[in-house]
C-alpha atoms as a PDB file:
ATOM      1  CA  UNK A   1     -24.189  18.576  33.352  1.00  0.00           C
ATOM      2  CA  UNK A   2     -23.583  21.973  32.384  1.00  0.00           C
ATOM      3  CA  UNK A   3     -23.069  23.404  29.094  1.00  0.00           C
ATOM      4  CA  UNK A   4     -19.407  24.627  29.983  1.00  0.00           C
ATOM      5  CA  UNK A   5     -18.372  21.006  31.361  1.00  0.00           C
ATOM      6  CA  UNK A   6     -20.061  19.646  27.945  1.00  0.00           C
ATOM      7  CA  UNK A   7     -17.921  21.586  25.763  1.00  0.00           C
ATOM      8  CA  UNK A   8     -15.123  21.338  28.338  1.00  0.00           C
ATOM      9  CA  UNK A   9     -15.255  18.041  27.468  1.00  0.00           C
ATOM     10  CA  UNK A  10     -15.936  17.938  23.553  1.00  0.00           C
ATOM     11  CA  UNK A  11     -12.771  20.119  23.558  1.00  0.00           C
ATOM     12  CA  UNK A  12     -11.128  17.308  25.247  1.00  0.00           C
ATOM     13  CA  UNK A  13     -12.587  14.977  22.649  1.00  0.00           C
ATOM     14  CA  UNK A  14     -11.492  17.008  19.571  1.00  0.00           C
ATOM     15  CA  UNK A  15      -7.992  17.206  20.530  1.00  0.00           C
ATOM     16  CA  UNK A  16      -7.385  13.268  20.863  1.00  0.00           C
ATOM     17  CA  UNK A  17      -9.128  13.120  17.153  1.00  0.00           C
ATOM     18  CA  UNK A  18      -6.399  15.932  16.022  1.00  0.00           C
ATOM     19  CA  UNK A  19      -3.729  14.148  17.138  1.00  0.00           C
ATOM     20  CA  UNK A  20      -5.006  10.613  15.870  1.00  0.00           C
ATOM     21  CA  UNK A  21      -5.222  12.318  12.851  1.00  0.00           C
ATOM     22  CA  UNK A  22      -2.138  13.745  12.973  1.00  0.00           C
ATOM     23  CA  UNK A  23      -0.552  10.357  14.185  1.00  0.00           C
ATOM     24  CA  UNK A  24       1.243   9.480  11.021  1.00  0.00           C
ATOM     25  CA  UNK A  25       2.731  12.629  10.832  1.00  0.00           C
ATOM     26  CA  UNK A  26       4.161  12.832  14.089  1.00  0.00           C
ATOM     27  CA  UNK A  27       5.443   9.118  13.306  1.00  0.00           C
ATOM     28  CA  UNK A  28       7.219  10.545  10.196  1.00  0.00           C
ATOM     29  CA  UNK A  29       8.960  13.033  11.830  1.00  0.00           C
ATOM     30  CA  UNK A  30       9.995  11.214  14.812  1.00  0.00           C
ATOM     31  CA  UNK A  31      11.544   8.193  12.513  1.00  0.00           C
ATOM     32  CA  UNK A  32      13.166  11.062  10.581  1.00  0.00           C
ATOM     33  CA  UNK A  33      14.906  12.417  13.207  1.00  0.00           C
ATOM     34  CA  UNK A  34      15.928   8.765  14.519  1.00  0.00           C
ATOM     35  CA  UNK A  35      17.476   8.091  10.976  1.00  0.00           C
ATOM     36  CA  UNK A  36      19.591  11.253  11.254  1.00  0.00           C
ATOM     37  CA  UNK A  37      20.818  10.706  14.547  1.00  0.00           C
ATOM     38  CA  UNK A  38      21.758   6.653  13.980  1.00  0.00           C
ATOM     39  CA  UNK A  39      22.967   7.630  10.442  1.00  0.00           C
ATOM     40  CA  UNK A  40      25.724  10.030  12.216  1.00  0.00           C
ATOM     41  CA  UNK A  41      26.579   9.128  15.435  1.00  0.00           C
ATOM     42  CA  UNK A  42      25.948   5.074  15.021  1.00  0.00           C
ATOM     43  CA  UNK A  43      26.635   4.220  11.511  1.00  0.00           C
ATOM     44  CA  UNK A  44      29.120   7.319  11.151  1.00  0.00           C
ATOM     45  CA  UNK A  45      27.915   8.224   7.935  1.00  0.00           C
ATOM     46  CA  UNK A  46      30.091  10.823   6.031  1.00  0.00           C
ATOM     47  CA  UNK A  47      28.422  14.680   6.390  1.00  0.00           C
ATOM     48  CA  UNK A  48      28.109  15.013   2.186  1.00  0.00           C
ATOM     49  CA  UNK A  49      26.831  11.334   1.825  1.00  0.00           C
ATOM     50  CA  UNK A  50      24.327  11.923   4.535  1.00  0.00           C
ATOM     51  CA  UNK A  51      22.961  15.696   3.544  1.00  0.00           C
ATOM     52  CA  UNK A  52      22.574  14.179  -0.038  1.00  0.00           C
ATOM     53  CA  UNK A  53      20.517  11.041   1.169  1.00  0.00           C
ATOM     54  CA  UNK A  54      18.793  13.152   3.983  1.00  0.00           C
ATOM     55  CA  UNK A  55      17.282  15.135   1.087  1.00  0.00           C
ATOM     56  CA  UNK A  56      15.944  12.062  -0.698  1.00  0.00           C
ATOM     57  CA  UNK A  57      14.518  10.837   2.999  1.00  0.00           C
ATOM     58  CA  UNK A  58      13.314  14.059   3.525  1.00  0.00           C
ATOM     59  CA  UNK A  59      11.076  13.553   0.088  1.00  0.00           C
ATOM     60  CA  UNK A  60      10.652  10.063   1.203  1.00  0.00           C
ATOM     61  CA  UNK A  61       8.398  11.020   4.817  1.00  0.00           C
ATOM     62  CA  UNK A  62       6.838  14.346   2.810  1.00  0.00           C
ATOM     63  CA  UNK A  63       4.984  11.373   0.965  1.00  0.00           C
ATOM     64  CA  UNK A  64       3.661  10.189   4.120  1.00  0.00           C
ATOM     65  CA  UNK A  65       2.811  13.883   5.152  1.00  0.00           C
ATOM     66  CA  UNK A  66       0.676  14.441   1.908  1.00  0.00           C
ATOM     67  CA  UNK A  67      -0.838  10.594   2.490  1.00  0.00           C
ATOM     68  CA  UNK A  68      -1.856  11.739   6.165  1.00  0.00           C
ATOM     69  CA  UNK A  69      -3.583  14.916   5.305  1.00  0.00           C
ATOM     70  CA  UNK A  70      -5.349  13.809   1.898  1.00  0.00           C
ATOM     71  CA  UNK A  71      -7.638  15.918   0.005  1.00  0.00           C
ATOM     72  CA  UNK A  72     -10.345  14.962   2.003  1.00  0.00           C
ATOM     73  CA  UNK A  73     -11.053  13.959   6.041  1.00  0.00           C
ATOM     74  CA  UNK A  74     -13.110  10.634   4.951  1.00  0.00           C
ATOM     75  CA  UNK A  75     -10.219   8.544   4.699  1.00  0.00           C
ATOM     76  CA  UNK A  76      -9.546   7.697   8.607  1.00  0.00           C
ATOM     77  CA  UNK A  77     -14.016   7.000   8.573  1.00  0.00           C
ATOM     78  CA  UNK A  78     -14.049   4.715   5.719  1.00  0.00           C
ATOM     79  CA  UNK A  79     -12.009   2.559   7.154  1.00  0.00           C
ATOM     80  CA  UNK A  80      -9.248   2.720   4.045  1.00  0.00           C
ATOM     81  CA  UNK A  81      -6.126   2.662   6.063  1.00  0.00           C
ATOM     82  CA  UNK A  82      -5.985   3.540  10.034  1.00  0.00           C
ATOM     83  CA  UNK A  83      -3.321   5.251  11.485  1.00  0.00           C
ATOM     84  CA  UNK A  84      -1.480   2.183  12.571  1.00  0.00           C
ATOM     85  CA  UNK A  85      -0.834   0.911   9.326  1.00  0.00           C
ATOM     86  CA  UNK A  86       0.504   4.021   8.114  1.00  0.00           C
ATOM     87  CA  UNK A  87       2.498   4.089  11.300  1.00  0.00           C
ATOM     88  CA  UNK A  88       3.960   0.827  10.880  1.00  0.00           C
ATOM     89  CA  UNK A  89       4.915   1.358   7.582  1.00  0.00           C
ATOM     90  CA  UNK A  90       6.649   4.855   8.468  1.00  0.00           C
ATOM     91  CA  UNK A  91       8.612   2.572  10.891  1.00  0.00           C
ATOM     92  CA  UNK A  92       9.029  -0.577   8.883  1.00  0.00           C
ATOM     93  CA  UNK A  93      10.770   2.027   5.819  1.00  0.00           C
ATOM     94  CA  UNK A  94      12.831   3.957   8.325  1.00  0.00           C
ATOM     95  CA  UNK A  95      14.413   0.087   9.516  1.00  0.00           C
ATOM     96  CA  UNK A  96      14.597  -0.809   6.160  1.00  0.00           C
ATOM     97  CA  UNK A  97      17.260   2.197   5.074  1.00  0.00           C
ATOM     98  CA  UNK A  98      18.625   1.776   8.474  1.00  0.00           C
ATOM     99  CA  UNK A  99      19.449  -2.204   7.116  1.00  0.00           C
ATOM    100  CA  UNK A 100      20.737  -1.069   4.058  1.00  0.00           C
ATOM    101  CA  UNK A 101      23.151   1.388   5.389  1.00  0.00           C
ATOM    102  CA  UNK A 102      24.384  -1.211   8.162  1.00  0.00           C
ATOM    103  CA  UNK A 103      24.912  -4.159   5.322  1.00  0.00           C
END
């Protein structure tokens, strides 16, 4: 092999660990948007009732944002929690306030 397909390839590499890293972020923001959009259009949530909640949601998944990036990078190598299981907990919350709001 050649030195440019080698880092071709470890380029490759250190993009899928960015975004595996990143997963639980992504998650966050994607279940974020979902509660807006089922809040409004689904549950028909009044506008000030659901900009005042938003705002406590939106403190809710900045939790998860400050548990994904940590202070350090030894987290996801330790094995303490994998990305899953802070995915499925970014998931299992968002279904949970979705419950609440439909009861």
């Amino acid at each position: 092999m050649t030195e440019t397909s080698i880092s071709k390839q470890k380029a490759g590499t250190d993009f899928f660990a960015q975004i595996k890293k990143q997963q639980v972020i992504l998650t966050a923001g994607i279940c974020l948007i979902v509660l807006a959009v089922v809040f409004k259009n689904v549950l028909l949530v009044p506008y000030d009732i659901l900009m005042r909640d938003m705002m406590v949601y939106i403190i809710v998944y900045l939790g998860f944002v400050t548990f994904a990036f940590g202070t350090d990078d030894v987290s996801y190598k330790s094995g303490n929690i994998s990305p899953l299981a802070g995915d499925l907990l970014v998931v299992t919350i968002t279904l949970a306030i979705i419950a609440v709001y439909a009861l």
